[in-house]
C-alpha atoms as a PDB file:
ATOM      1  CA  UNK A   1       0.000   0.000   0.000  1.00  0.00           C
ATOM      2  CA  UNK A   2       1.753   3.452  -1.262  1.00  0.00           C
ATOM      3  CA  UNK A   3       1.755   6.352   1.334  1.00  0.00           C
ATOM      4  CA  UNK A   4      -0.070   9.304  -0.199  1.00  0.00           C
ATOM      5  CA  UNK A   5       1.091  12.607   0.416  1.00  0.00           C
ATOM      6  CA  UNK A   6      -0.846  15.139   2.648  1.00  0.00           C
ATOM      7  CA  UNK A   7       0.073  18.019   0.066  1.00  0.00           C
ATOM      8  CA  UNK A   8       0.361  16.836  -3.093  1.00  0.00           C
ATOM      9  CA  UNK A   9       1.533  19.198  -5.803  1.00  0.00           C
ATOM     10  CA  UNK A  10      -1.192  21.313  -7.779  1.00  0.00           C
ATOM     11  CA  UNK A  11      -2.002  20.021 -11.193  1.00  0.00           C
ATOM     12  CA  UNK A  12       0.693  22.293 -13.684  1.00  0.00           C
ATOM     13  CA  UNK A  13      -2.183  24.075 -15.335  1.00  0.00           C
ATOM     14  CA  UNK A  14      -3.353  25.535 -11.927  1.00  0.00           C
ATOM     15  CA  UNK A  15       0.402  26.639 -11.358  1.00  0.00           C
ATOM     16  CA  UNK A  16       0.687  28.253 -14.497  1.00  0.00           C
ATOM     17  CA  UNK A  17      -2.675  29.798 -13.915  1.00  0.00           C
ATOM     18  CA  UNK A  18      -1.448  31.267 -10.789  1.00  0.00           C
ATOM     19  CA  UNK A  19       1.662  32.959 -12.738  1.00  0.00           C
ATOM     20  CA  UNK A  20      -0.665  34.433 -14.616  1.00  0.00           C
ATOM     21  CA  UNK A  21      -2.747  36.020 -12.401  1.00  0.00           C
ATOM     22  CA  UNK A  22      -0.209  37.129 -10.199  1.00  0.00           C
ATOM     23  CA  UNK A  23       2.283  38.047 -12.949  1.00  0.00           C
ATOM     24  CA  UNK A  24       4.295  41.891 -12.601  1.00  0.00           C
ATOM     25  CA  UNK A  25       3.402  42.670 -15.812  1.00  0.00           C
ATOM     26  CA  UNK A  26      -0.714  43.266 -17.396  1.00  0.00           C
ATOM     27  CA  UNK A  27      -1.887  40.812 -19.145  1.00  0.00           C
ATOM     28  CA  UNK A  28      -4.720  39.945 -21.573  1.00  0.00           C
ATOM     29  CA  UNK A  29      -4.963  36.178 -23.185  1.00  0.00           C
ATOM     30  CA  UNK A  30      -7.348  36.112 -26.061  1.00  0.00           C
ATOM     31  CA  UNK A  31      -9.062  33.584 -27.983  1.00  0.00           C
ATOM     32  CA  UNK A  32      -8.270  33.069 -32.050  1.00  0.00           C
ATOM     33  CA  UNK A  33     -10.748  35.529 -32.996  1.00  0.00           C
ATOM     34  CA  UNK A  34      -9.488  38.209 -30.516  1.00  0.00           C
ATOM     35  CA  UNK A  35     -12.183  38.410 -27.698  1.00  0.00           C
ATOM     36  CA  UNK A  36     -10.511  38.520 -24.018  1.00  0.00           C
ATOM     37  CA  UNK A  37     -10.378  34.795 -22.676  1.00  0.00           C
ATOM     38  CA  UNK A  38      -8.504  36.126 -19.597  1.00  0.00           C
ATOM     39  CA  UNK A  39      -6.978  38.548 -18.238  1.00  0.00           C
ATOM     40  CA  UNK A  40      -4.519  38.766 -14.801  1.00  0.00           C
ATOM     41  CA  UNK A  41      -5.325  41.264 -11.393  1.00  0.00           C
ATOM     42  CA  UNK A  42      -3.420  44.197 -13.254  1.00  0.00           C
ATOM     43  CA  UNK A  43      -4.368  44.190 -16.504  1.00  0.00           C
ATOM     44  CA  UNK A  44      -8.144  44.096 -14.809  1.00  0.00           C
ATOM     45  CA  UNK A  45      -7.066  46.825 -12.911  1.00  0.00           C
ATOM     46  CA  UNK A  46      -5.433  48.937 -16.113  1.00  0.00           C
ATOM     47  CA  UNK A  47      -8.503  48.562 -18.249  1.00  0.00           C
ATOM     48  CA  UNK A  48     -11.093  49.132 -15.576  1.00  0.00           C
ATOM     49  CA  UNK A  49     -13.394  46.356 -17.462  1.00  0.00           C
ATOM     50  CA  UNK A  50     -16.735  45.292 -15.721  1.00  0.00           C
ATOM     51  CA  UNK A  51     -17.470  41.624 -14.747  1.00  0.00           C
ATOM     52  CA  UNK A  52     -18.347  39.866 -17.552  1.00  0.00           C
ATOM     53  CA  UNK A  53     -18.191  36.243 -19.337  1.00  0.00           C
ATOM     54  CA  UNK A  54     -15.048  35.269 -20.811  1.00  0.00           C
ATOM     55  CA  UNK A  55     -14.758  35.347 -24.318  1.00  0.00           C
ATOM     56  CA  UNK A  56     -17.252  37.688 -24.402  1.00  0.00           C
ATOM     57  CA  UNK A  57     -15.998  41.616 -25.092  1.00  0.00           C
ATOM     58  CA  UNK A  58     -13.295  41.755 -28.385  1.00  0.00           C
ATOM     59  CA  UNK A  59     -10.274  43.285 -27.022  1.00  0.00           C
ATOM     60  CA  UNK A  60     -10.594  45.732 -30.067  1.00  0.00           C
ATOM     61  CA  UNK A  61     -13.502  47.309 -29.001  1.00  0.00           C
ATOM     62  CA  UNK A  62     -11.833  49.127 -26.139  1.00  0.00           C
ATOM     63  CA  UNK A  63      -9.917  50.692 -29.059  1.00  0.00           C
ATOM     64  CA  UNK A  64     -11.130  53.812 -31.198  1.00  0.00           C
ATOM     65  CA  UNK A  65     -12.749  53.189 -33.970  1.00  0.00           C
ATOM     66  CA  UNK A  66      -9.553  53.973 -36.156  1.00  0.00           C
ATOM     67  CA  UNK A  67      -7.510  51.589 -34.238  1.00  0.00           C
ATOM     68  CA  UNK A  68      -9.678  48.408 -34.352  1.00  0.00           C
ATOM     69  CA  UNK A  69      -8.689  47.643 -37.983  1.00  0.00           C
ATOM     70  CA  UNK A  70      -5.093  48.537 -36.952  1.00  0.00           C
ATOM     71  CA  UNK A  71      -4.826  45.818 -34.051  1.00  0.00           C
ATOM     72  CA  UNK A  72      -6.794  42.945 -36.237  1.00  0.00           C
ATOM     73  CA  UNK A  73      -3.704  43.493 -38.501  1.00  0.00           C
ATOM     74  CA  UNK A  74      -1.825  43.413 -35.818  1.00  0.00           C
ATOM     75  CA  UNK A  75      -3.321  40.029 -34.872  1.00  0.00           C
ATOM     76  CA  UNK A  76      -3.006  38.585 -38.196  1.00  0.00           C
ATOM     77  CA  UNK A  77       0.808  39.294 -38.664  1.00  0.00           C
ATOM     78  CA  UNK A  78       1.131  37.842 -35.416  1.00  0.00           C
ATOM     79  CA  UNK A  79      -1.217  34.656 -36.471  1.00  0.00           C
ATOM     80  CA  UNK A  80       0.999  34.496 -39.804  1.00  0.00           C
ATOM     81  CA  UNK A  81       3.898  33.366 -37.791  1.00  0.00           C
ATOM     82  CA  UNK A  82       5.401  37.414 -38.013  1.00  0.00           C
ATOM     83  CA  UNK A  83       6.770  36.831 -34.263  1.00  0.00           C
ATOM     84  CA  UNK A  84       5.656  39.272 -31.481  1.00  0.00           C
ATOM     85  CA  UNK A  85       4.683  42.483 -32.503  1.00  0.00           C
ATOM     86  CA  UNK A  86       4.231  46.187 -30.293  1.00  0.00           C
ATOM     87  CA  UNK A  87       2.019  49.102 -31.264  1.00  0.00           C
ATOM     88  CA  UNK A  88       0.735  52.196 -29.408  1.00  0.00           C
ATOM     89  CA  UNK A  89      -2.373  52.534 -28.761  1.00  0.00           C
ATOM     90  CA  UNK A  90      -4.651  54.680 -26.286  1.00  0.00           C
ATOM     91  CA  UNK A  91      -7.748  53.109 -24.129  1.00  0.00           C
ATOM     92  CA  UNK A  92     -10.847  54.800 -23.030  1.00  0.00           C
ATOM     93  CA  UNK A  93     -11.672  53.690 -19.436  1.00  0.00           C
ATOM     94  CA  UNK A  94     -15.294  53.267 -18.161  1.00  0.00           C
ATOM     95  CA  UNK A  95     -13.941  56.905 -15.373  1.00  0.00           C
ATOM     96  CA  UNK A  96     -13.749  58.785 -19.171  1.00  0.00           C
ATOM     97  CA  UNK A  97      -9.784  59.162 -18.622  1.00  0.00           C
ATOM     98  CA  UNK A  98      -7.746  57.858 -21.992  1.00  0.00           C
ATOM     99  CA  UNK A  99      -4.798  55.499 -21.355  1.00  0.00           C
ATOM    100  CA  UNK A 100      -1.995  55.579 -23.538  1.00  0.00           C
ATOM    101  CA  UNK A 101      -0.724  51.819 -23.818  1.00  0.00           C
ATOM    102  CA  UNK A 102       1.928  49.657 -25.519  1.00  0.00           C
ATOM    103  CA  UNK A 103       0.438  46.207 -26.722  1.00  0.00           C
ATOM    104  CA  UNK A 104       3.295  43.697 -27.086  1.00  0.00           C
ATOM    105  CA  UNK A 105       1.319  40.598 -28.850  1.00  0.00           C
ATOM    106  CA  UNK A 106       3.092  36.556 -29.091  1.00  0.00           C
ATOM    107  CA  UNK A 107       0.831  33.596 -30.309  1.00  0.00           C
ATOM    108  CA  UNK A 108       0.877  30.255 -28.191  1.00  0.00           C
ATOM    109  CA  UNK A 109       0.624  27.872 -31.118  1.00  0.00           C
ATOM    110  CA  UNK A 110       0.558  23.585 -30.271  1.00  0.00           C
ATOM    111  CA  UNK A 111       0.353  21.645 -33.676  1.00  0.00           C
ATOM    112  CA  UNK A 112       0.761  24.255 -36.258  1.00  0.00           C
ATOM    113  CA  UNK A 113      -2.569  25.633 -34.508  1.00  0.00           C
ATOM    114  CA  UNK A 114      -3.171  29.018 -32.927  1.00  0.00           C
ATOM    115  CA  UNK A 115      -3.928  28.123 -29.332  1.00  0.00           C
ATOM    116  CA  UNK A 116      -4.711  31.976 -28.017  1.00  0.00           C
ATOM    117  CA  UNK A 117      -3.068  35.218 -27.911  1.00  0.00           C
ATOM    118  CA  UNK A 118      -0.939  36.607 -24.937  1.00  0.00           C
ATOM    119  CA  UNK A 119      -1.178  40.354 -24.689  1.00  0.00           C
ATOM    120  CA  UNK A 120       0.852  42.610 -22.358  1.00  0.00           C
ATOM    121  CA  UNK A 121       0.016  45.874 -21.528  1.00  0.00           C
ATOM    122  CA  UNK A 122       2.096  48.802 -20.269  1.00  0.00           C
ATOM    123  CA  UNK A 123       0.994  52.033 -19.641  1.00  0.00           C
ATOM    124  CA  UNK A 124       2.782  54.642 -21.375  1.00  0.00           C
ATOM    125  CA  UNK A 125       0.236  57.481 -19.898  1.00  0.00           C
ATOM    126  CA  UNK A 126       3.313  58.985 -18.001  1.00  0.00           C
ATOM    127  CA  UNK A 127       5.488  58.899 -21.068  1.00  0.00           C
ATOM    128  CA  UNK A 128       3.270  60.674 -23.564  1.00  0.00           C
ATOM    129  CA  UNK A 129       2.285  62.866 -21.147  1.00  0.00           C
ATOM    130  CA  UNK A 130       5.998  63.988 -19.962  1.00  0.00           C
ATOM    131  CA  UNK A 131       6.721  63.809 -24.070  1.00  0.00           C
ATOM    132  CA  UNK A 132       3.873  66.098 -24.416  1.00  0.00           C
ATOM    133  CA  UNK A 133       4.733  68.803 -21.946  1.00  0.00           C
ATOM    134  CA  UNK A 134       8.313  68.848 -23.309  1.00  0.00           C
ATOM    135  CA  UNK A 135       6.980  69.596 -26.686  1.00  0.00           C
ATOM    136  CA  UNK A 136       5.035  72.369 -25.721  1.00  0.00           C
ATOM    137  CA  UNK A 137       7.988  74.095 -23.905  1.00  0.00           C
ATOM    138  CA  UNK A 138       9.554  74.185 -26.862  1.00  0.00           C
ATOM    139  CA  UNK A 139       6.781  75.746 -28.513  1.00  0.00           C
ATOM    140  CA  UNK A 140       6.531  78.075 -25.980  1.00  0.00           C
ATOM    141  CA  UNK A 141      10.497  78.685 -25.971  1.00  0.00           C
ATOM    142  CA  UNK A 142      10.661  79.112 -30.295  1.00  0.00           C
ATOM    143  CA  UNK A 143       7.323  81.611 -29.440  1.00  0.00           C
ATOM    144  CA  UNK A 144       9.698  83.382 -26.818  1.00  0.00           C
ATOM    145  CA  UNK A 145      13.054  83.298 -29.432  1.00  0.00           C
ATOM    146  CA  UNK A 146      10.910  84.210 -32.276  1.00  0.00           C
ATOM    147  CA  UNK A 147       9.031  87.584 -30.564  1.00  0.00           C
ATOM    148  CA  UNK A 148      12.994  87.950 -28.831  1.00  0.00           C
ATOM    149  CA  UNK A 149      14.019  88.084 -32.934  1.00  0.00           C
ATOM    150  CA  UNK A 150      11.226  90.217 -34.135  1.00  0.00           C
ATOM    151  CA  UNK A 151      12.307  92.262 -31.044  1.00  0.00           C
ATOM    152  CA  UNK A 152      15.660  92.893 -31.718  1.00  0.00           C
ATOM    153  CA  UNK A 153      14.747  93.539 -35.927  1.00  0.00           C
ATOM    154  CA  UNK A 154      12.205  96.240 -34.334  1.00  0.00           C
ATOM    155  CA  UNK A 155      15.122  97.575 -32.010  1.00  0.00           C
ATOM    156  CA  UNK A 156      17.533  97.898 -35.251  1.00  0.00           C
ATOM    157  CA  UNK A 157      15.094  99.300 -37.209  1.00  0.00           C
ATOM    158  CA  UNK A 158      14.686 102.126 -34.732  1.00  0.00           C
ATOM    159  CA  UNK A 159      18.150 102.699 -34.294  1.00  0.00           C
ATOM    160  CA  UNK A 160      18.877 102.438 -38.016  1.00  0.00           C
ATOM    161  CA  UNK A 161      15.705 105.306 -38.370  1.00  0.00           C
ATOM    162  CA  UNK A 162      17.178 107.164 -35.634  1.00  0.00           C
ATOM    163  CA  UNK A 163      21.332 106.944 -36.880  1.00  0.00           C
ATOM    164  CA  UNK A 164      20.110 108.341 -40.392  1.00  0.00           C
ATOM    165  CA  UNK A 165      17.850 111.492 -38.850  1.00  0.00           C
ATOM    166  CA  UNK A 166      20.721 112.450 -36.743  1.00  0.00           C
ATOM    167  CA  UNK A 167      22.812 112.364 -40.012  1.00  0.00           C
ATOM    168  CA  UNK A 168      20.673 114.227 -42.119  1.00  0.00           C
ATOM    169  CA  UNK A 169      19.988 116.799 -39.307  1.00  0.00           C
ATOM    170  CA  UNK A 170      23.823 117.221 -38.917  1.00  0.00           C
ATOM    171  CA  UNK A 171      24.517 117.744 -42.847  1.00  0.00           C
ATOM    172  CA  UNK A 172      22.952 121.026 -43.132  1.00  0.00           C
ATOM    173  CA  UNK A 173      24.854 122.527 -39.836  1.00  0.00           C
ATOM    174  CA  UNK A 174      28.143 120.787 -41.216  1.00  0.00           C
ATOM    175  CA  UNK A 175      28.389 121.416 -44.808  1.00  0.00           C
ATOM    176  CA  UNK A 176      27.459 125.301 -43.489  1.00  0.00           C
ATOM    177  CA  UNK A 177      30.984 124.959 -41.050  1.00  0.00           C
ATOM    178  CA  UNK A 178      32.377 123.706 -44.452  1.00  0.00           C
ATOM    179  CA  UNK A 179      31.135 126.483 -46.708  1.00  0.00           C
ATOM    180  CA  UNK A 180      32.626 128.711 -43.601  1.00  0.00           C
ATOM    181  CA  UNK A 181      36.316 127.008 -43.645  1.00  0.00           C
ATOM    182  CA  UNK A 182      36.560 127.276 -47.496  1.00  0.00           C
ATOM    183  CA  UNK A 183      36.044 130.728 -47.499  1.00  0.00           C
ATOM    184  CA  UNK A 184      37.901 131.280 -44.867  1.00  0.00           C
ATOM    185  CA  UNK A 185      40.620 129.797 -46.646  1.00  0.00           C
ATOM    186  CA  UNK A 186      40.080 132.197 -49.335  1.00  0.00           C
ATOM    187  CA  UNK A 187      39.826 135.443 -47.492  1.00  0.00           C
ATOM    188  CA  UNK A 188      43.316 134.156 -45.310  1.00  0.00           C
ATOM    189  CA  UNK A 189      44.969 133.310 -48.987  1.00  0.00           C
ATOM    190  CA  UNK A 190      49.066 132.694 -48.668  1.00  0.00           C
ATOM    191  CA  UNK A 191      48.010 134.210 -44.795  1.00  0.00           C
ATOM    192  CA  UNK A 192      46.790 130.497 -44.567  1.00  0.00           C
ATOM    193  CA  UNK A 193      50.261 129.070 -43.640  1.00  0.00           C
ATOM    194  CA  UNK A 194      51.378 131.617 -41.146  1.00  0.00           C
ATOM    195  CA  UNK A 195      47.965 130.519 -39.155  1.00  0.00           C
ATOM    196  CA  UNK A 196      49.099 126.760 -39.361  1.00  0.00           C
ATOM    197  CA  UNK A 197      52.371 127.431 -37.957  1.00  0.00           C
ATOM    198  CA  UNK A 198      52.835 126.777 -34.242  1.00  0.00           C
ATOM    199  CA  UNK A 199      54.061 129.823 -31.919  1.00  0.00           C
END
């Protein structure tokens, strides 16, 4: 008579199941057809999805409308035997806030056949959002470097108007001290050089 163990070991199906629930990482498993089989605690948690039947909801339909075409593409390379794949997507949550979200996508395949999809999700929200504000401070800096610019053309202008009025208010008094010299020269005659000549 064999001895059976008090604890035997969980069937390997349940272990793996257990990985998968408690993985780091969100995931999504979903059938051939793309509708969400499963999904782990986080990836619950990241979509904000309401109870419902497995297999029930397509995983595209938590995509835009311009997206869903994009990620059954997606599926299909993957299907083809393309290898994993990664897009960028963004999710609208049941709270009305958008998620932005990488999708890496694999294929489990057994026999040639397409067993189900393993999905992971990471959300990129942060990122894009970080990306975002630097791009608008370097809107706002070119806005503050071009009106510096138009600035310093308006401040060279002025000077430019100002240089030539002082000019052209200086030639009349100047070309009078001119007149003056020259016929001062002519009045002084040979006189001239003994007025150049130090004492």
């Amino acid at each position: 008579m064999t001895k059976q163990d008090p604890n035997p070991a969980p069937p390997a199906h349940a272990h793996s199941h257990s990985l998968f629930h408690d993985a780091p990482v969100a995931s999504v498993l979903l059938t051939p057809d793309g509708r969400i089989q499963d999904l782990n605690t986080l990836a619950f948690g990241l979509l904000d999805l309401p109870r419902e039947p497995r297999g029930g909801r397509r995983f595209a339909s938590l995509l835009s409308p311009a997206l869903q075409s994009t990620f059954s593409t997606f599926l299909r390379q993957v299907a083809a035997g393309g290898g994993p794949q990664t897009i960028e997507t963004q999710i609208s949550r049941r709270d009305s806030t958008t998620l932005d979200l990488r999708l890496d996508l694999g294929a489990s395949m057994a026999d040639g056949q397409l067993i189900h999809y393993h999905l992971v999700l990471t959300d990129i929200t942060p990122y894009k959002q970080a990306h975002q504000t630097l791009l608008n401070g370097h809107a706002v800096l070119d806005h503050q470097i071009e009106s510096g610019t138009a600035r310093v053309r308006a401040l060279n202008d002025e000077l430019e108007q100002v240089v030539t009025s002082v000019l052209q208010e200086l030639y009349l008094p100047a070309s009078r001290v001119m007149s003056a010299l020259g016929l001062l020269r002519q009045a002084l005659g040979d006189r001239i050089d003994d007025v150049e000549k130090p004492v």
